[in-house]
PDB file of N, CA and C in Angstrom:
ATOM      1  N   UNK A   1      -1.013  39.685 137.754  1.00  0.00           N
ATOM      2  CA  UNK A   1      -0.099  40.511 136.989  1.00  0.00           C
ATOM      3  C   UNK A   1       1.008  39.663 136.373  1.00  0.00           C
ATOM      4  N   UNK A   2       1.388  38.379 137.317  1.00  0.00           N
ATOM      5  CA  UNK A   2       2.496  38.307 136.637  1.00  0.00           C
ATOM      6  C   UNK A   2       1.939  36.847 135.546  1.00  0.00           C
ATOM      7  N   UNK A   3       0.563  36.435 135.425  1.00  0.00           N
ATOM      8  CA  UNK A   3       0.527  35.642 134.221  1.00  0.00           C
ATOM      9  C   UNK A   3       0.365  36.341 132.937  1.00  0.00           C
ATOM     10  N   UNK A   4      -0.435  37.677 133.458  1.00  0.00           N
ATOM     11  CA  UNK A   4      -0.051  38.882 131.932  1.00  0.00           C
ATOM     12  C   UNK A   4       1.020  38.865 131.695  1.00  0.00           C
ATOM     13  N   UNK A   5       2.524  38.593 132.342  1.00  0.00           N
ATOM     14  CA  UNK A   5       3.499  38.839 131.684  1.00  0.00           C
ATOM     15  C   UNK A   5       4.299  37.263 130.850  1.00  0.00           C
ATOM     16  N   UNK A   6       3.537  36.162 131.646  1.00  0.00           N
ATOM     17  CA  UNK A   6       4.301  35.514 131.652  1.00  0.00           C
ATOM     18  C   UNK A   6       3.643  35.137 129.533  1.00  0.00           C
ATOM     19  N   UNK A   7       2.542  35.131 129.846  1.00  0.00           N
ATOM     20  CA  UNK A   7       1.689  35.160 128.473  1.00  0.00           C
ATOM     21  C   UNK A   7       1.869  35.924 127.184  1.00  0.00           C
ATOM     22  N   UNK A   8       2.600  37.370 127.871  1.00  0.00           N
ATOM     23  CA  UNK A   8       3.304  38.207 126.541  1.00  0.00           C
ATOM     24  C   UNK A   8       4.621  37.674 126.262  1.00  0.00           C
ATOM     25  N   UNK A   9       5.666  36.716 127.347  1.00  0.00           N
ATOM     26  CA  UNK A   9       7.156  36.350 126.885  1.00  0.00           C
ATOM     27  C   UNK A   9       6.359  35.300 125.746  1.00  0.00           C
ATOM     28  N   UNK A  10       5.595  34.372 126.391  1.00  0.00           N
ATOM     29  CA  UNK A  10       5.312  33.175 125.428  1.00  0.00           C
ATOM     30  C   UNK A  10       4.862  33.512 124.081  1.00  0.00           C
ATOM     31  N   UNK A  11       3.790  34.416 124.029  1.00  0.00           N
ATOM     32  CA  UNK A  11       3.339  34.812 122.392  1.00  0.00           C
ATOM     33  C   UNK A  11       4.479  35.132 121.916  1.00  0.00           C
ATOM     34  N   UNK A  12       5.532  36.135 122.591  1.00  0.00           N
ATOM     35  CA  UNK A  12       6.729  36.790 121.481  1.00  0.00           C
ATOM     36  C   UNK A  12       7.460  35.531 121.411  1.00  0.00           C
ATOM     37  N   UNK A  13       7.703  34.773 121.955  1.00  0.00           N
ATOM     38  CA  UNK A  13       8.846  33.560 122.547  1.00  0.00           C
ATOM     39  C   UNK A  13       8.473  32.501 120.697  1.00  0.00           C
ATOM     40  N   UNK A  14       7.144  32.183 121.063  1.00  0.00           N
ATOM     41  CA  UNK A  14       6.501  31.478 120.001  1.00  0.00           C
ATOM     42  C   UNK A  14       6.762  32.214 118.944  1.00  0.00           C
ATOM     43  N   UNK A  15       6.019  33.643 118.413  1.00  0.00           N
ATOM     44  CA  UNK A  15       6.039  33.868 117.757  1.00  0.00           C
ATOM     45  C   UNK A  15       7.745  34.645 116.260  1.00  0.00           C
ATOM     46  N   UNK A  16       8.810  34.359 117.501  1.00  0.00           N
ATOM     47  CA  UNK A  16      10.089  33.898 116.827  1.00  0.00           C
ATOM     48  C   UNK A  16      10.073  32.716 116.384  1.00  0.00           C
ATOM     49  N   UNK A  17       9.772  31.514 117.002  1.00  0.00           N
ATOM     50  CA  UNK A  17      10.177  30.328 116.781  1.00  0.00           C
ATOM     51  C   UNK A  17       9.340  29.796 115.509  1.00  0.00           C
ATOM     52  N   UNK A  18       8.665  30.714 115.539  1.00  0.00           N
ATOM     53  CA  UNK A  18       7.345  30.150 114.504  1.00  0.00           C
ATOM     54  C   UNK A  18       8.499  30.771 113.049  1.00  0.00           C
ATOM     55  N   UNK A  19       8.462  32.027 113.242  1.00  0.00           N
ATOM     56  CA  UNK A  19       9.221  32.491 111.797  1.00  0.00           C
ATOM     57  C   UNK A  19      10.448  32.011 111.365  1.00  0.00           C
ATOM     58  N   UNK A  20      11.598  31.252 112.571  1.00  0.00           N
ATOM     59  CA  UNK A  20      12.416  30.819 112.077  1.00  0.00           C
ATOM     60  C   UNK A  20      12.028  29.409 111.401  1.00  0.00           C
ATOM     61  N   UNK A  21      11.189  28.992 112.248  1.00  0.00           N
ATOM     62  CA  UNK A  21      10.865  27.118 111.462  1.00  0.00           C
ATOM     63  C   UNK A  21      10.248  27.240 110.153  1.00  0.00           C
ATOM     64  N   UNK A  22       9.780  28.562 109.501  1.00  0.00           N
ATOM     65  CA  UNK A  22       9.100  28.328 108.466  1.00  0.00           C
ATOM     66  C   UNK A  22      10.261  28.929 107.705  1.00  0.00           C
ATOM     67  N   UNK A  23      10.940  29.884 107.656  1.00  0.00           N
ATOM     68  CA  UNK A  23      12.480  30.116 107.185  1.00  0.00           C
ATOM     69  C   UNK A  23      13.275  28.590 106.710  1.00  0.00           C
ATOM     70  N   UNK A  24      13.361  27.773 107.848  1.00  0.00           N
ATOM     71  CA  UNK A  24      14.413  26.726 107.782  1.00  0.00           C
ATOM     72  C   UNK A  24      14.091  25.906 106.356  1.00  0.00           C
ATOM     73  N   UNK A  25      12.383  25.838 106.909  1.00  0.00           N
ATOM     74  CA  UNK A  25      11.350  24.956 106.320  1.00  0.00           C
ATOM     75  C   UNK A  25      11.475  25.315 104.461  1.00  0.00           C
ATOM     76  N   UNK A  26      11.566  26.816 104.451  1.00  0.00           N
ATOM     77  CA  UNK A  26      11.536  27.572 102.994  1.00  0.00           C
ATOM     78  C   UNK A  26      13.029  26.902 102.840  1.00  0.00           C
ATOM     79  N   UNK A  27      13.794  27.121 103.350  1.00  0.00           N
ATOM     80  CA  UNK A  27      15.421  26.934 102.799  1.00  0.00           C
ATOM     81  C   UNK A  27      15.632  25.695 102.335  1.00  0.00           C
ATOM     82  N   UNK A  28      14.869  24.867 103.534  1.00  0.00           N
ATOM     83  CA  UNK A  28      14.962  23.148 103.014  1.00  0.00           C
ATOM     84  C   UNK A  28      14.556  23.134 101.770  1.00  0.00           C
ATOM     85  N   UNK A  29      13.056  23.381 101.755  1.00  0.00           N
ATOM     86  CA  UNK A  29      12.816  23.260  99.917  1.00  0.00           C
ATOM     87  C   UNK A  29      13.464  23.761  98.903  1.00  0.00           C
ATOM     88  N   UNK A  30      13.996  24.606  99.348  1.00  0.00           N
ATOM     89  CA  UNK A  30      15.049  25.626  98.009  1.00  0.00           C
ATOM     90  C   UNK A  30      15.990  25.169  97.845  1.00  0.00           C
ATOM     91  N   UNK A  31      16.770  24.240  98.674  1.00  0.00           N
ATOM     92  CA  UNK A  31      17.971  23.553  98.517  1.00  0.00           C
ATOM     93  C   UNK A  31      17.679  22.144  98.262  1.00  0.00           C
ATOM     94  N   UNK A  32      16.456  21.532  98.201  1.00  0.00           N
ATOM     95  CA  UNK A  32      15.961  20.177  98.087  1.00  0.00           C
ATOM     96  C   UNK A  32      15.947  20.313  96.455  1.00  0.00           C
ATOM     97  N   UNK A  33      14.827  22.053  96.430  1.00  0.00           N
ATOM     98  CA  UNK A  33      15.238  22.125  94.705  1.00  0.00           C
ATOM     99  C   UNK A  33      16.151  22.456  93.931  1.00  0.00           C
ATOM    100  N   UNK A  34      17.525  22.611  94.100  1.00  0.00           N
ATOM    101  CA  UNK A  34      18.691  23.408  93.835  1.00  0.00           C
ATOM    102  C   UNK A  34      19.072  21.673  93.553  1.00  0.00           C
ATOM    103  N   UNK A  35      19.411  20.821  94.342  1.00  0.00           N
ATOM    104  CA  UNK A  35      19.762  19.502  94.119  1.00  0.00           C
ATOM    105  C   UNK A  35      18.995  18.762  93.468  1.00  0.00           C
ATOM    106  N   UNK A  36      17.737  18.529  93.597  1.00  0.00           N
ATOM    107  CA  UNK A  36      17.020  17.709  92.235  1.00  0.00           C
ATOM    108  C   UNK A  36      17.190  18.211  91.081  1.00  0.00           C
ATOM    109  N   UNK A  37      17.938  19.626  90.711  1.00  0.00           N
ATOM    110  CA  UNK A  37      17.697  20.203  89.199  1.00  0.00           C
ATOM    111  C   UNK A  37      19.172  19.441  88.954  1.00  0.00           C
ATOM    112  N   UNK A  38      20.204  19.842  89.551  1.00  0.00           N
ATOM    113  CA  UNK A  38      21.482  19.281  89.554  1.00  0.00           C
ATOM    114  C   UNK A  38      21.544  17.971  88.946  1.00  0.00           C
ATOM    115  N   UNK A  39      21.163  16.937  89.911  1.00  0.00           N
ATOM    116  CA  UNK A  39      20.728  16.012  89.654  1.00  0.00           C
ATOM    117  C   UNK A  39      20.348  15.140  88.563  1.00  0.00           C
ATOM    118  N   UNK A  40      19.049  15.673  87.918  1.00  0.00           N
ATOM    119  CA  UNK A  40      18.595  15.649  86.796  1.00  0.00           C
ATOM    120  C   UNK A  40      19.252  16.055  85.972  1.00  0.00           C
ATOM    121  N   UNK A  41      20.155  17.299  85.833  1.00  0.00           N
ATOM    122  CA  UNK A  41      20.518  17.909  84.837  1.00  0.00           C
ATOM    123  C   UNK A  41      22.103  16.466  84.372  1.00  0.00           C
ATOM    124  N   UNK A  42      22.123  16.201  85.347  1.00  0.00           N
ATOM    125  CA  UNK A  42      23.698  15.071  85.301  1.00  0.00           C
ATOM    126  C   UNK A  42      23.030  14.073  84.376  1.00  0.00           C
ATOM    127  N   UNK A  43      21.806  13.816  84.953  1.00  0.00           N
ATOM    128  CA  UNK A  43      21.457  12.160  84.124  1.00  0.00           C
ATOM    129  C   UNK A  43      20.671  12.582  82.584  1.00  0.00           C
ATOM    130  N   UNK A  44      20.987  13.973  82.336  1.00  0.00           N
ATOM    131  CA  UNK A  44      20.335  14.316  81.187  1.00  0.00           C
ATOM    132  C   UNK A  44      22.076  14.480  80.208  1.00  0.00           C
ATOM    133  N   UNK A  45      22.832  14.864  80.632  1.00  0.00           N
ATOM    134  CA  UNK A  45      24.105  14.744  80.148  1.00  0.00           C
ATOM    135  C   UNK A  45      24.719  13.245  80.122  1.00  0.00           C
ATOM    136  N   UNK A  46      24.198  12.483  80.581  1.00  0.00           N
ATOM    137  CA  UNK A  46      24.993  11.379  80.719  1.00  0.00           C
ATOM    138  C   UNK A  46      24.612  10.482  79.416  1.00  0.00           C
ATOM    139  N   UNK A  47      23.197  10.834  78.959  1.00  0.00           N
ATOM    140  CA  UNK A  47      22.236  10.487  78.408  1.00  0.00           C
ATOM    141  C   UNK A  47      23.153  10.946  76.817  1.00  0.00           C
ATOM    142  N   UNK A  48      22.984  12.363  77.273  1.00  0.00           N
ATOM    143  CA  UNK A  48      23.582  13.002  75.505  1.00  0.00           C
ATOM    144  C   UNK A  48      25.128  12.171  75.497  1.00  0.00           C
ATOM    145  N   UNK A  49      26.047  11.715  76.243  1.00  0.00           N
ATOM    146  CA  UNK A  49      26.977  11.303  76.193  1.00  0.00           C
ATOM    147  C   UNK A  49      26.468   9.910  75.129  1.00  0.00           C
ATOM    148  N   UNK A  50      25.677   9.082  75.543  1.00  0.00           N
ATOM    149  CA  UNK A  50      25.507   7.765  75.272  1.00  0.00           C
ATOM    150  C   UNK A  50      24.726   7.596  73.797  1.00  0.00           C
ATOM    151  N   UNK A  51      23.572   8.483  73.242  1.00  0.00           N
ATOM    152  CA  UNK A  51      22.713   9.022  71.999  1.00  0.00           C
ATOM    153  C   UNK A  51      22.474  10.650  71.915  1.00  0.00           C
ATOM    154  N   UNK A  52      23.959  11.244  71.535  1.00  0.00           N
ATOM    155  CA  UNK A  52      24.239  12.702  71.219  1.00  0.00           C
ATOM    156  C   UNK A  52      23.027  13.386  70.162  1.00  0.00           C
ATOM    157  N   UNK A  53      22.874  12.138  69.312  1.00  0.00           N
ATOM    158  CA  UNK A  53      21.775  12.844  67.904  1.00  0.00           C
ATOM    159  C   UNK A  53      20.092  13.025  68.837  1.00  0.00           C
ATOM    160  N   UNK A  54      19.098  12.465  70.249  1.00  0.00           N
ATOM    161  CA  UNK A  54      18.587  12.415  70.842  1.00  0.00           C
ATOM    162  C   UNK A  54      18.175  13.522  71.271  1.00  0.00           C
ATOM    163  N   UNK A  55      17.611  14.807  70.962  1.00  0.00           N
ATOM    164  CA  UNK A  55      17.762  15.654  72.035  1.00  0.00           C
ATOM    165  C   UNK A  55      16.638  15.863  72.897  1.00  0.00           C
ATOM    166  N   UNK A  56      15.321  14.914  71.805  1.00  0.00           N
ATOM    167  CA  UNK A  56      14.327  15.229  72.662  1.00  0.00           C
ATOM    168  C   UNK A  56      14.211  14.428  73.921  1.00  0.00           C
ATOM    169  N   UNK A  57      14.811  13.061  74.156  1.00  0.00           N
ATOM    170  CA  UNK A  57      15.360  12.177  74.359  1.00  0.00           C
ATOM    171  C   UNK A  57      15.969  12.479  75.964  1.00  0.00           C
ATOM    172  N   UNK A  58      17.115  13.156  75.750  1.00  0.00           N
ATOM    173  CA  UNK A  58      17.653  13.899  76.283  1.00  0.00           C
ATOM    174  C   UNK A  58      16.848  15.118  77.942  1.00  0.00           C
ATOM    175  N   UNK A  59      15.861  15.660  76.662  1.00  0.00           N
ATOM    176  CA  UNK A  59      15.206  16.618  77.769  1.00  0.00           C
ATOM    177  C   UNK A  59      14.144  15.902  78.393  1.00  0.00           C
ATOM    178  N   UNK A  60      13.928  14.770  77.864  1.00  0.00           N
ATOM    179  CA  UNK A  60      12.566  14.074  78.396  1.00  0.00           C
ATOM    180  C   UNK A  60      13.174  12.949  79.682  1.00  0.00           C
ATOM    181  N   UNK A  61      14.813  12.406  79.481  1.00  0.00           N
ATOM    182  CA  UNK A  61      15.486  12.582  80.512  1.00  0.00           C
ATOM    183  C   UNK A  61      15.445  13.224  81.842  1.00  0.00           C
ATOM    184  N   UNK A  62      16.086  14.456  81.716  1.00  0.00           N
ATOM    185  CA  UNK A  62      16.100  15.189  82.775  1.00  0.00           C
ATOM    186  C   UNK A  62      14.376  15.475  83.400  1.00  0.00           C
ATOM    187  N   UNK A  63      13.583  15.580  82.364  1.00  0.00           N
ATOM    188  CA  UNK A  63      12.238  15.832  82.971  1.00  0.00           C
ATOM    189  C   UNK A  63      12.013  14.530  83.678  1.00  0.00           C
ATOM    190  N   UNK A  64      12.167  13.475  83.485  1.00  0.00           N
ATOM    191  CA  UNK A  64      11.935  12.050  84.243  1.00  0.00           C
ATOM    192  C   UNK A  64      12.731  12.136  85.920  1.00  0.00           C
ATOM    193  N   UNK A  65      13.895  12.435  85.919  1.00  0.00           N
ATOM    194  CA  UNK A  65      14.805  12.478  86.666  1.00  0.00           C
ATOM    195  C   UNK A  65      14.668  13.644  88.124  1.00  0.00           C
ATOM    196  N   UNK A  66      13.608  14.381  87.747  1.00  0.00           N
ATOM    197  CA  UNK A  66      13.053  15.422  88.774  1.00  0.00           C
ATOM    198  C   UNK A  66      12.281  14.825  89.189  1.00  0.00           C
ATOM    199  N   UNK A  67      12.672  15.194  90.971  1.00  0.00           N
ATOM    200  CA  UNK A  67      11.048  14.457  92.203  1.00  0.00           C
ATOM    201  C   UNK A  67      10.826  15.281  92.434  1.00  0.00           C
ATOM    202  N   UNK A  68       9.548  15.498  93.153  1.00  0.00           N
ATOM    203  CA  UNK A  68       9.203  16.512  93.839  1.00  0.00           C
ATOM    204  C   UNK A  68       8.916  18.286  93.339  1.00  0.00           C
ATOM    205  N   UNK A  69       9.296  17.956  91.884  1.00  0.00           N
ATOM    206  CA  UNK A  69       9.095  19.351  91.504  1.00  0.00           C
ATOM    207  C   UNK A  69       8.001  19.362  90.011  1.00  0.00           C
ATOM    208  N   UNK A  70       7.322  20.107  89.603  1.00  0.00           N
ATOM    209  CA  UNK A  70       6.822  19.968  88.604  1.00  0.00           C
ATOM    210  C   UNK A  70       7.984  19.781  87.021  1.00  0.00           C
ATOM    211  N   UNK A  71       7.711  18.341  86.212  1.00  0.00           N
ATOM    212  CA  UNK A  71       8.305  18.312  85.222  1.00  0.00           C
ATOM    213  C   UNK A  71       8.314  19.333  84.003  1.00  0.00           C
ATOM    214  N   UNK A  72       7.059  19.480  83.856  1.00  0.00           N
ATOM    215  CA  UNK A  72       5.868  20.924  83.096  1.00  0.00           C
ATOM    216  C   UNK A  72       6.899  22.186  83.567  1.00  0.00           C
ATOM    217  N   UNK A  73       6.885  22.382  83.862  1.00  0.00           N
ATOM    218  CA  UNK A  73       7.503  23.483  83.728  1.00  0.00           C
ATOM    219  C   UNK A  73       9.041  23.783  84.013  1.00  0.00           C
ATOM    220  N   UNK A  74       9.659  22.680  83.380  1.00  0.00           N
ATOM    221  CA  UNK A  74      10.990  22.706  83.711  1.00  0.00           C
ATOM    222  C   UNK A  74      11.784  23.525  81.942  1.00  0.00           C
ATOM    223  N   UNK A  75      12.434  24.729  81.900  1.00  0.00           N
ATOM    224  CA  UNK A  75      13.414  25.116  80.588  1.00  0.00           C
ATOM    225  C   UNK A  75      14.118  24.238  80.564  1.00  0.00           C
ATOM    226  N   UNK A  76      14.048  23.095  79.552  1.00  0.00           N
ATOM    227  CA  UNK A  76      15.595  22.001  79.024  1.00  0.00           C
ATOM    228  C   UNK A  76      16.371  22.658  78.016  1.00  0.00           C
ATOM    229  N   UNK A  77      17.428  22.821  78.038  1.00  0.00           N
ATOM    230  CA  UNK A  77      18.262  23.280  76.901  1.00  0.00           C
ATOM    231  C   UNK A  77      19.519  22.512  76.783  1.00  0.00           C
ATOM    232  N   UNK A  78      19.818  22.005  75.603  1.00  0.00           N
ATOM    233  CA  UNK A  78      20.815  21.174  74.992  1.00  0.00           C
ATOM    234  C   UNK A  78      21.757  21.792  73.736  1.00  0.00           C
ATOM    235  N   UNK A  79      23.116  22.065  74.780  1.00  0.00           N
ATOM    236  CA  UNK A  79      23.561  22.471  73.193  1.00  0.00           C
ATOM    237  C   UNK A  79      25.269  21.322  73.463  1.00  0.00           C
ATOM    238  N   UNK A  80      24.995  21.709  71.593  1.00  0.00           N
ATOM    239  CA  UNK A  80      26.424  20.674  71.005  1.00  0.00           C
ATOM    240  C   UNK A  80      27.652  21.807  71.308  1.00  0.00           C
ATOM    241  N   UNK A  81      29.339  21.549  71.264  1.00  0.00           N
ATOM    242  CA  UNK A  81      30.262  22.255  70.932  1.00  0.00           C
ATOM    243  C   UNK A  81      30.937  21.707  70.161  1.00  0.00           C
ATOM    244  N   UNK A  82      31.341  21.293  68.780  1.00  0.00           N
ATOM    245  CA  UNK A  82      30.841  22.055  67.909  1.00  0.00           C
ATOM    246  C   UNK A  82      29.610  21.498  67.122  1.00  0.00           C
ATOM    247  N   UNK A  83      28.778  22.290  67.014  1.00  0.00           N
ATOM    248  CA  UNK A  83      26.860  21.616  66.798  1.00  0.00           C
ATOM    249  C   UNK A  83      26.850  20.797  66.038  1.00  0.00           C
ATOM    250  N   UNK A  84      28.089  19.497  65.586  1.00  0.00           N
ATOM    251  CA  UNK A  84      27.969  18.752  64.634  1.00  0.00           C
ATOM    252  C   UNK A  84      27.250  17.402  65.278  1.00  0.00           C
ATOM    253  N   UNK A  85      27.829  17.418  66.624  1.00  0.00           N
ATOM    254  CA  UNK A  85      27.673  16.579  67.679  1.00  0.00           C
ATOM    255  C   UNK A  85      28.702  14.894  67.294  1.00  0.00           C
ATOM    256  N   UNK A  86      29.292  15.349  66.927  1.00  0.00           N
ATOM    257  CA  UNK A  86      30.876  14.088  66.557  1.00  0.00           C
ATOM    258  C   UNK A  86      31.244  13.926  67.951  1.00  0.00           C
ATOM    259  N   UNK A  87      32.163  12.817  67.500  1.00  0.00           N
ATOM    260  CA  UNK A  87      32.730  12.511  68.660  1.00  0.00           C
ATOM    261  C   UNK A  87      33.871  13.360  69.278  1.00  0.00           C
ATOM    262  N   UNK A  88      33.958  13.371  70.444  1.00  0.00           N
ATOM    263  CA  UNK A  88      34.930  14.912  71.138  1.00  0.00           C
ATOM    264  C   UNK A  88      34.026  15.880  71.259  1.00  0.00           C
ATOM    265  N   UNK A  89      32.483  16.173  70.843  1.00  0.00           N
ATOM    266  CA  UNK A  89      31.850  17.191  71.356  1.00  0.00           C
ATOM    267  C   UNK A  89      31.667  17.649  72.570  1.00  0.00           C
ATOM    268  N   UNK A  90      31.593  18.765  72.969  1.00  0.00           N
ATOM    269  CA  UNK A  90      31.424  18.806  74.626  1.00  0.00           C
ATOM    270  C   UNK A  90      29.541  19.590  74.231  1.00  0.00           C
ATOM    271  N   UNK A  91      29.150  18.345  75.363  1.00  0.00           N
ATOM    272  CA  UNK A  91      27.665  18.814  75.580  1.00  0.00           C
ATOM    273  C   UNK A  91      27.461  19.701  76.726  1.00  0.00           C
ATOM    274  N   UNK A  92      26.167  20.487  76.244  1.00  0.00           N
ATOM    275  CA  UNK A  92      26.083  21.034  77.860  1.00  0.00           C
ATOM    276  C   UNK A  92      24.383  21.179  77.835  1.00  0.00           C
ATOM    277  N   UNK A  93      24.223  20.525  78.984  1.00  0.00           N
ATOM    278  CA  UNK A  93      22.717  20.430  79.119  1.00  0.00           C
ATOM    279  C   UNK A  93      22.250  21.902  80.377  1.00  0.00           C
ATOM    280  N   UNK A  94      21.560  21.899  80.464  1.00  0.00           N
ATOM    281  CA  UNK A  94      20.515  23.077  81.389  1.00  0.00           C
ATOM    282  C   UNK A  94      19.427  23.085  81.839  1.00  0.00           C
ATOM    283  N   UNK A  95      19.292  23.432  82.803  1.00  0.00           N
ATOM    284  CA  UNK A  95      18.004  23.636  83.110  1.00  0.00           C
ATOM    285  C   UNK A  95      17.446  24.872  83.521  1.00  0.00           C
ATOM    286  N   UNK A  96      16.072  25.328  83.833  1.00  0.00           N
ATOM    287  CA  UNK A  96      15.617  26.576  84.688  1.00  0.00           C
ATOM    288  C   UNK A  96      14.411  26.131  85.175  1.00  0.00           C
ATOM    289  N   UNK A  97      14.434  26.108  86.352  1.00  0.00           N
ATOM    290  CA  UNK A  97      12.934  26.300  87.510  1.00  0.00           C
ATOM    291  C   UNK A  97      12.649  27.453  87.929  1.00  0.00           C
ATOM    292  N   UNK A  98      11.169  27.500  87.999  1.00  0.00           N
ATOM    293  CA  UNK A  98      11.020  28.748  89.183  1.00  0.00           C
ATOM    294  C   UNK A  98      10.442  28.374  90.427  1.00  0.00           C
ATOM    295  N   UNK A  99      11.296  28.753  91.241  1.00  0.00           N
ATOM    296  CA  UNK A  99      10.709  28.717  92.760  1.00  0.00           C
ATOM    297  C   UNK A  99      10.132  29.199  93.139  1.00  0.00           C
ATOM    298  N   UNK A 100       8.732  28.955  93.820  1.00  0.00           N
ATOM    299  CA  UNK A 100       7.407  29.561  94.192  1.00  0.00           C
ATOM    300  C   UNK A 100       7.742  29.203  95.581  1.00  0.00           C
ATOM    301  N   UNK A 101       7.605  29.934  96.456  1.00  0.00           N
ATOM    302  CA  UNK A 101       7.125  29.857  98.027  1.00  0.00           C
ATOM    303  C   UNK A 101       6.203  29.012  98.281  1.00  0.00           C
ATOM    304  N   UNK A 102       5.785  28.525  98.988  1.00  0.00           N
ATOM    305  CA  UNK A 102       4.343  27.788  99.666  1.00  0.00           C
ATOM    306  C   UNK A 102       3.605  29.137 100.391  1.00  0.00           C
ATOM    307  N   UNK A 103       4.182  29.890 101.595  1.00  0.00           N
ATOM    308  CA  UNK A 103       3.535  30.419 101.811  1.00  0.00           C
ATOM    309  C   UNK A 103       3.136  31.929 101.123  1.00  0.00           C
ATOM    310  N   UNK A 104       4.091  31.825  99.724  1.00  0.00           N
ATOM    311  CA  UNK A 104       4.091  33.603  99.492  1.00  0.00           C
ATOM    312  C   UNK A 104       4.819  34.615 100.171  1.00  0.00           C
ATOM    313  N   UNK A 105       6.113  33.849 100.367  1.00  0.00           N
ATOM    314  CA  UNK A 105       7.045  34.909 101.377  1.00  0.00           C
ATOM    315  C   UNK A 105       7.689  35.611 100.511  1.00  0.00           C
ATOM    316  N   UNK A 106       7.384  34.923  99.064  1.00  0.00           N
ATOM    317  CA  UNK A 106       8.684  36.165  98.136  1.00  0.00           C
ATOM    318  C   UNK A 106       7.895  36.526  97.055  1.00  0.00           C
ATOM    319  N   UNK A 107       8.322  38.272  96.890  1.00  0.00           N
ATOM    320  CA  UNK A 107       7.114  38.703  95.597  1.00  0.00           C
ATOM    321  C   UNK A 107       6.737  37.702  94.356  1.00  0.00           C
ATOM    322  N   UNK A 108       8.026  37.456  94.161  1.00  0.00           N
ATOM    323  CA  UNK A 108       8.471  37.040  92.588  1.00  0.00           C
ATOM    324  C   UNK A 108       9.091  35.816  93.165  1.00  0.00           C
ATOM    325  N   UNK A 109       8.799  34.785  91.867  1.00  0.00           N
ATOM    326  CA  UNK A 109       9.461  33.657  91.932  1.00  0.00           C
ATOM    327  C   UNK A 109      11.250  33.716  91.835  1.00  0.00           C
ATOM    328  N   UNK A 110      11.525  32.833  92.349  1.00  0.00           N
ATOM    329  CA  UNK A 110      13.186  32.645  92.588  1.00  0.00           C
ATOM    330  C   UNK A 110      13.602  31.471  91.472  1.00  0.00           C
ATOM    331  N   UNK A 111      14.353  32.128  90.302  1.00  0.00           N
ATOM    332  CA  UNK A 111      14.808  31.238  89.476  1.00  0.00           C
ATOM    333  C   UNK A 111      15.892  30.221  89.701  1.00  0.00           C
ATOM    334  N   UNK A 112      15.772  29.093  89.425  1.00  0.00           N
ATOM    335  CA  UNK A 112      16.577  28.180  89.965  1.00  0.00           C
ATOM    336  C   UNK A 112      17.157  26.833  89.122  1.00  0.00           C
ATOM    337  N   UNK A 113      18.782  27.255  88.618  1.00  0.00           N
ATOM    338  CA  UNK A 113      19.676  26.772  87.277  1.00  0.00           C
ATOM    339  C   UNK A 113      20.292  26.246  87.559  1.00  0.00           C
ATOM    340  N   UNK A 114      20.673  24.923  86.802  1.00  0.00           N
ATOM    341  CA  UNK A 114      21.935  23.585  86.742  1.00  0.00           C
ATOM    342  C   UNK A 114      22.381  23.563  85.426  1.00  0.00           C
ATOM    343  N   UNK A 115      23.049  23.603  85.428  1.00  0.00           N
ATOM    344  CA  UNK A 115      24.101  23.430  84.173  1.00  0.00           C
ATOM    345  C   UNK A 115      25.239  22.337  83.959  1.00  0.00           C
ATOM    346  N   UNK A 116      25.314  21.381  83.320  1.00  0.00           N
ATOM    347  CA  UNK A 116      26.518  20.537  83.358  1.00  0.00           C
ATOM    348  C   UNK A 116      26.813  20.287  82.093  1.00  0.00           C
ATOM    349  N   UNK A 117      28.370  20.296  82.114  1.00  0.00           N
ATOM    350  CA  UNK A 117      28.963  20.218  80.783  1.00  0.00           C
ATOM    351  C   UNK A 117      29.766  18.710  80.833  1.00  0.00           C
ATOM    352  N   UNK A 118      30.001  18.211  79.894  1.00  0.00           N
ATOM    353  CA  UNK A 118      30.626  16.652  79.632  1.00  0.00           C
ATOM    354  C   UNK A 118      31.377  16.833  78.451  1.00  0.00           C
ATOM    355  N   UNK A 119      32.285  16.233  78.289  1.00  0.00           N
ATOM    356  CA  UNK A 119      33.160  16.041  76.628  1.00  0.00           C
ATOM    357  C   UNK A 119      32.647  15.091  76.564  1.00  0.00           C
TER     358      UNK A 119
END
């Protein structure tokens, strides 16, 4: 009797520990990808700082500058203030990912944006 019980603490015992490690596991990646977009999105601004007239330049930048995540499907967006792109412009580069689960824990993908602005 009492290894029937001791066998139902362990399945439930496990079967918490199991859902939090794959939780942690999901969060790690979501915040691994929250910082590589960041990231990228900096060395794609740093870029328009140095050849402003560049834009493809620019997004092919930030697509270089991402690990671990697909480049293909990264939204680059580059805009001038004021769109002449002179000197004193403030750039602002962007990005958008979508975050896919590994295991399919979330209906819909989780969109995931960096934005950095530079004079």
């Amino acid at each position: 009797m009492r290894r029937g019980q001791a066998l139902t603490e362990f399945a439930i015992g496990v079967t918490v520990v199991l859902v939090v490690l794959i939780g942690v596991m999901e969060l790690g990646r979501y915040l691994f990808t929250v910082n590589t977009l960041r990231n990228s999105v900096r060395e794609g601004a740093r870029y328009a700082i140095v050849r402003p007239h560049d834009e493809a330049g620019i997004q092919n930048r930030v697509r270089q500058s991402v690990a671990g995540i697909d480049p293909a499907s990264l939204n680059v967006q580059v805009n001038f203030n004021p769109p002449n792109r002179a000197s004193g412009s403030v750039v602002t580069v962007a990005a958008i990912y979508q975050f896919q689960s590994v295991l399919g824990l979330f209906q819909r993908p989780i969109m995931v944006s960096a934005t950095m602005r530079v004079p």
